[in-house]
N, C-alpha and C. Protein backbone atom coordinates (compact mmCIF):
# COMPACT_ATOMS: atom_id res chain seq x y z
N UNK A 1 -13.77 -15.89 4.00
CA UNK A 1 -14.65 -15.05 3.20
C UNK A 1 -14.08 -13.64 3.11
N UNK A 2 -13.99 -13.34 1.56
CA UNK A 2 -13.21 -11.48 1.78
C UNK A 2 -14.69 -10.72 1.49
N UNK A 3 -14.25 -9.51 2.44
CA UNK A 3 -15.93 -8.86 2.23
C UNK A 3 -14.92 -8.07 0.88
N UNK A 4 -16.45 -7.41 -0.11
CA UNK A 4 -16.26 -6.24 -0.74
C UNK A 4 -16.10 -5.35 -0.37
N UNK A 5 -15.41 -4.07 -0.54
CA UNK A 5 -15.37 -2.43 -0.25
C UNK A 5 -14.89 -1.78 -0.83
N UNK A 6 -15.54 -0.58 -0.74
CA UNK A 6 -14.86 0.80 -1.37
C UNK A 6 -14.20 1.69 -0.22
N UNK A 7 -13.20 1.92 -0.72
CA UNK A 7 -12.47 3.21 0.35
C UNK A 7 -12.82 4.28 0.21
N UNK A 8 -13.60 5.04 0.94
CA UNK A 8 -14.43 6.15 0.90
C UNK A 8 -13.73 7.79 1.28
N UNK A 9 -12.72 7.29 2.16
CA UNK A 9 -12.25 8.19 3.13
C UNK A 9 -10.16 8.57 2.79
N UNK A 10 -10.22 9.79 3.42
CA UNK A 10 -8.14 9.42 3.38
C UNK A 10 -8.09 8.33 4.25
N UNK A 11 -7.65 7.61 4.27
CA UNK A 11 -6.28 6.69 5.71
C UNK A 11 -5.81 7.63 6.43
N UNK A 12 -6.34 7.35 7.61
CA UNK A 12 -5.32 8.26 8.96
C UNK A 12 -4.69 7.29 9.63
N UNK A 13 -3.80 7.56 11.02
CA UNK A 13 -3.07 7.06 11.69
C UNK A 13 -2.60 5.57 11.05
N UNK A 14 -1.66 6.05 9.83
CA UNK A 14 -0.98 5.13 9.29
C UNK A 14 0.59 4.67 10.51
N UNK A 15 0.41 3.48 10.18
CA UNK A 15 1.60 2.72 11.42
C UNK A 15 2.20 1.82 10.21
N UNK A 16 3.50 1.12 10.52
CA UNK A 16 3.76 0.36 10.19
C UNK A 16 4.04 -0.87 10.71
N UNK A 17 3.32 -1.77 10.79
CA UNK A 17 3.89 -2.92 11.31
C UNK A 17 4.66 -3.97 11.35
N UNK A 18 5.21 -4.27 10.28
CA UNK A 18 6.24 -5.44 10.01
C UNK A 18 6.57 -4.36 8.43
N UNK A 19 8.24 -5.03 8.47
CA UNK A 19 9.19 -4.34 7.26
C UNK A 19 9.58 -5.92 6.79
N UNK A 20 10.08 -6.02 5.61
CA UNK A 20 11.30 -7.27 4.74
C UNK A 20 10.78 -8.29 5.40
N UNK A 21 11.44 -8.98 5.50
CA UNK A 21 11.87 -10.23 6.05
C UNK A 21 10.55 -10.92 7.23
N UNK A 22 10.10 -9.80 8.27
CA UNK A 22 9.18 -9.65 9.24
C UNK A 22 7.76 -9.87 8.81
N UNK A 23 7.61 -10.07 7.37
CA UNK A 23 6.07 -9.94 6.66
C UNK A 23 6.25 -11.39 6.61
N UNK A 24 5.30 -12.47 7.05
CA UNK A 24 4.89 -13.63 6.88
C UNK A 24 4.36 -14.00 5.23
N UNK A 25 3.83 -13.20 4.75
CA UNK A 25 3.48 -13.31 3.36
C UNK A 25 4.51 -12.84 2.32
N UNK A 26 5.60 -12.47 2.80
CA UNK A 26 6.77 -11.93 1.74
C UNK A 26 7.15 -12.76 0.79
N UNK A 27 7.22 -14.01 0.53
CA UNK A 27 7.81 -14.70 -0.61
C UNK A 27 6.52 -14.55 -1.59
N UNK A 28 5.45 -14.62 -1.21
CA UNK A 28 4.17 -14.50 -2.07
C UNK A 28 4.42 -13.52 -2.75
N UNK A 29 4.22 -12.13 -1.92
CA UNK A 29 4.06 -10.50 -2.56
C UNK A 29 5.09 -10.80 -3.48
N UNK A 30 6.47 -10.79 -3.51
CA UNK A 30 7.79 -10.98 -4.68
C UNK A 30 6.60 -11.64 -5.94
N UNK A 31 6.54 -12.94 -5.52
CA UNK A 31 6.06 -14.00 -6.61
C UNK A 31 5.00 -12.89 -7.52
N UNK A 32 4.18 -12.24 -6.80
CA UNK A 32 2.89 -11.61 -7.61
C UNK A 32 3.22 -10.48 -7.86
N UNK A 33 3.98 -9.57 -7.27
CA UNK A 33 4.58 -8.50 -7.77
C UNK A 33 5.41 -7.61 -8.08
N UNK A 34 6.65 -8.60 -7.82
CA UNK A 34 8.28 -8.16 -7.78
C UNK A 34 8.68 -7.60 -6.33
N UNK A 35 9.88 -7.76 -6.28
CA UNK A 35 10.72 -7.63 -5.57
C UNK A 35 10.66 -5.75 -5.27
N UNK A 36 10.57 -5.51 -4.05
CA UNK A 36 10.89 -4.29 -3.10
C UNK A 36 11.16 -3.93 -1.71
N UNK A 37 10.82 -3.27 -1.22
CA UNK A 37 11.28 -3.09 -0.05
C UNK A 37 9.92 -2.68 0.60
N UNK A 38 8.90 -4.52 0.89
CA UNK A 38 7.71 -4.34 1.13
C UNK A 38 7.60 -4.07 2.81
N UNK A 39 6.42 -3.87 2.66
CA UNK A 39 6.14 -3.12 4.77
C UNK A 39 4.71 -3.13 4.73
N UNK A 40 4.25 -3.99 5.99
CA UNK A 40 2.85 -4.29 6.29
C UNK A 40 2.26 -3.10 6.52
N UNK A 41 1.54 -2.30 6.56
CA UNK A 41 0.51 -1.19 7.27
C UNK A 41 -0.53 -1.09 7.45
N UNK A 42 -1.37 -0.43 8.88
CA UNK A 42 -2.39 -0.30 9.13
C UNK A 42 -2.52 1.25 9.14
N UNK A 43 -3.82 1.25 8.95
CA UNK A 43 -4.97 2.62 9.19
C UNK A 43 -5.81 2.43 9.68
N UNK A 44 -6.61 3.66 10.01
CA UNK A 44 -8.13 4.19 9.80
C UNK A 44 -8.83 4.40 8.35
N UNK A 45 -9.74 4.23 8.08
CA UNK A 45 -10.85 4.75 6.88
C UNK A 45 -12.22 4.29 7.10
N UNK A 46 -12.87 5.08 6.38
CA UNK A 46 -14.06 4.90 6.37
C UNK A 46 -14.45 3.96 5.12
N UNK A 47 -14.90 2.90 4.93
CA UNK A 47 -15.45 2.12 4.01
C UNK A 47 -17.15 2.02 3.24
N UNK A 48 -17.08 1.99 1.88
CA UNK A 48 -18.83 1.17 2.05
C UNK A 48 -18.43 -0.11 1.23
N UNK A 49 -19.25 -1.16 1.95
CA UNK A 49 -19.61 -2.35 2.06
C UNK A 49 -20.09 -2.63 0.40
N UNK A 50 -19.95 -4.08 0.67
CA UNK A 50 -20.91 -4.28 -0.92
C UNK A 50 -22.69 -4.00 -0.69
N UNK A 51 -23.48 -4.30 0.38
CA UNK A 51 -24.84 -3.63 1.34
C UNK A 51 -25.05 -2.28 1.41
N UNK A 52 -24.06 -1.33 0.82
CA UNK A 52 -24.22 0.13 1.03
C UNK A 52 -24.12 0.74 2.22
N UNK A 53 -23.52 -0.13 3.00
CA UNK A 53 -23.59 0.16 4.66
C UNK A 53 -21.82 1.12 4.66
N UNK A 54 -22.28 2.00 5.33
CA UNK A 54 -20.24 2.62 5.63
C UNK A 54 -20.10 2.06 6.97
N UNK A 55 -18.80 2.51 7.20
CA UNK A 55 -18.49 1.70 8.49
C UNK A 55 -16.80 2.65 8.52
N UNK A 56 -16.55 2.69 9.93
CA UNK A 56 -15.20 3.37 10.39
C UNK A 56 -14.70 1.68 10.44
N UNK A 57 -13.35 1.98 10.01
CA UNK A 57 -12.94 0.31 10.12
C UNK A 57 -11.24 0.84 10.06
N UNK A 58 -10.25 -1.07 10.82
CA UNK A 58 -8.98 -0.78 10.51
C UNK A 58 -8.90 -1.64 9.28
N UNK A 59 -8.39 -0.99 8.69
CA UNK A 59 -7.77 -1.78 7.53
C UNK A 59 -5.88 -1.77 7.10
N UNK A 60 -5.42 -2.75 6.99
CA UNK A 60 -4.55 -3.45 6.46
C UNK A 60 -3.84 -3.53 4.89
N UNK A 61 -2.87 -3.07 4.55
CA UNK A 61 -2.12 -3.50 3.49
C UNK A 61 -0.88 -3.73 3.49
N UNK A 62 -0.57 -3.76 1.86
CA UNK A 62 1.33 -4.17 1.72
C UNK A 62 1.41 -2.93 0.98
N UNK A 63 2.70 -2.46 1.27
CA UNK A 63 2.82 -1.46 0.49
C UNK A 63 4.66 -1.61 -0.50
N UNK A 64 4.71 -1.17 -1.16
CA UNK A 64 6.17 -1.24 -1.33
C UNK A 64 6.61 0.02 -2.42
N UNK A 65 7.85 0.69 -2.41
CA UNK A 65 8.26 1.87 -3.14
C UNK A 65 8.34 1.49 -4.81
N UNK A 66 7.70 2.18 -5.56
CA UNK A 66 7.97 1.80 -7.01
C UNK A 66 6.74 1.14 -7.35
N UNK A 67 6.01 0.30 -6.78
CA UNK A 67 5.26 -0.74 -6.87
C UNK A 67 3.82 -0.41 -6.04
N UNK A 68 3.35 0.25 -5.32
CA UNK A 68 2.36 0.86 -4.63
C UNK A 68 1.73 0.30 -3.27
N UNK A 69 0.77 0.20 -3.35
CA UNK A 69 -0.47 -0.71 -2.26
C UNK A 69 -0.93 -1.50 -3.00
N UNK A 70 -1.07 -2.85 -1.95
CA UNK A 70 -1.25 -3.46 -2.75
C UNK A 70 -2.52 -4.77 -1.19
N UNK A 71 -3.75 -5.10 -2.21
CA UNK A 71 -4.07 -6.30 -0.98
C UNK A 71 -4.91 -5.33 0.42
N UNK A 72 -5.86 -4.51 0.45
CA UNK A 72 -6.25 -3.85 1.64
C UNK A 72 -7.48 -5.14 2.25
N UNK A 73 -7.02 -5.27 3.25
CA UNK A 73 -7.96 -6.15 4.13
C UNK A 73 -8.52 -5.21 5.43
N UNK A 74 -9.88 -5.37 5.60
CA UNK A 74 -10.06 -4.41 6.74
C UNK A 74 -10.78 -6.15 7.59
């Protein structure tokens, strides 16, 4: 089940966790959005819910140069 959300807040304590090759979902991301030099990342933000509820949460994306963010899962 993917919840709904809005990103309410900046992203702080951005990390990176997996680069190229190291992303389990990398042949996908190419397939849906071309080829780059993708890299998993986490944050902080503050979210609201599809309920109107906010919430401090980590959230998750792909990011890649040229091509943006892409996919935020909290």
């Amino acid at each position: 089940m993917e919840l709904e959300f809005e990103i309410i807040s900046k992203i702080t304590s951005r990390e990176t966790i997996a680069v190229g090759n190291s992303i389990r979902e990398l042949p996908r991301l190419r397939k849906l959005y071309g080829h780059g030099r993708w890299r998993k990342i986490k944050g902080i933000a503050k979210v609201k819910l599809s309920d109107n509820t906010i919430h401090t949460v980590d959230i998750h994306w792909y990011e890649a140069h040229g091509i943006g963010k892409k996919q935020f899962k909290i």
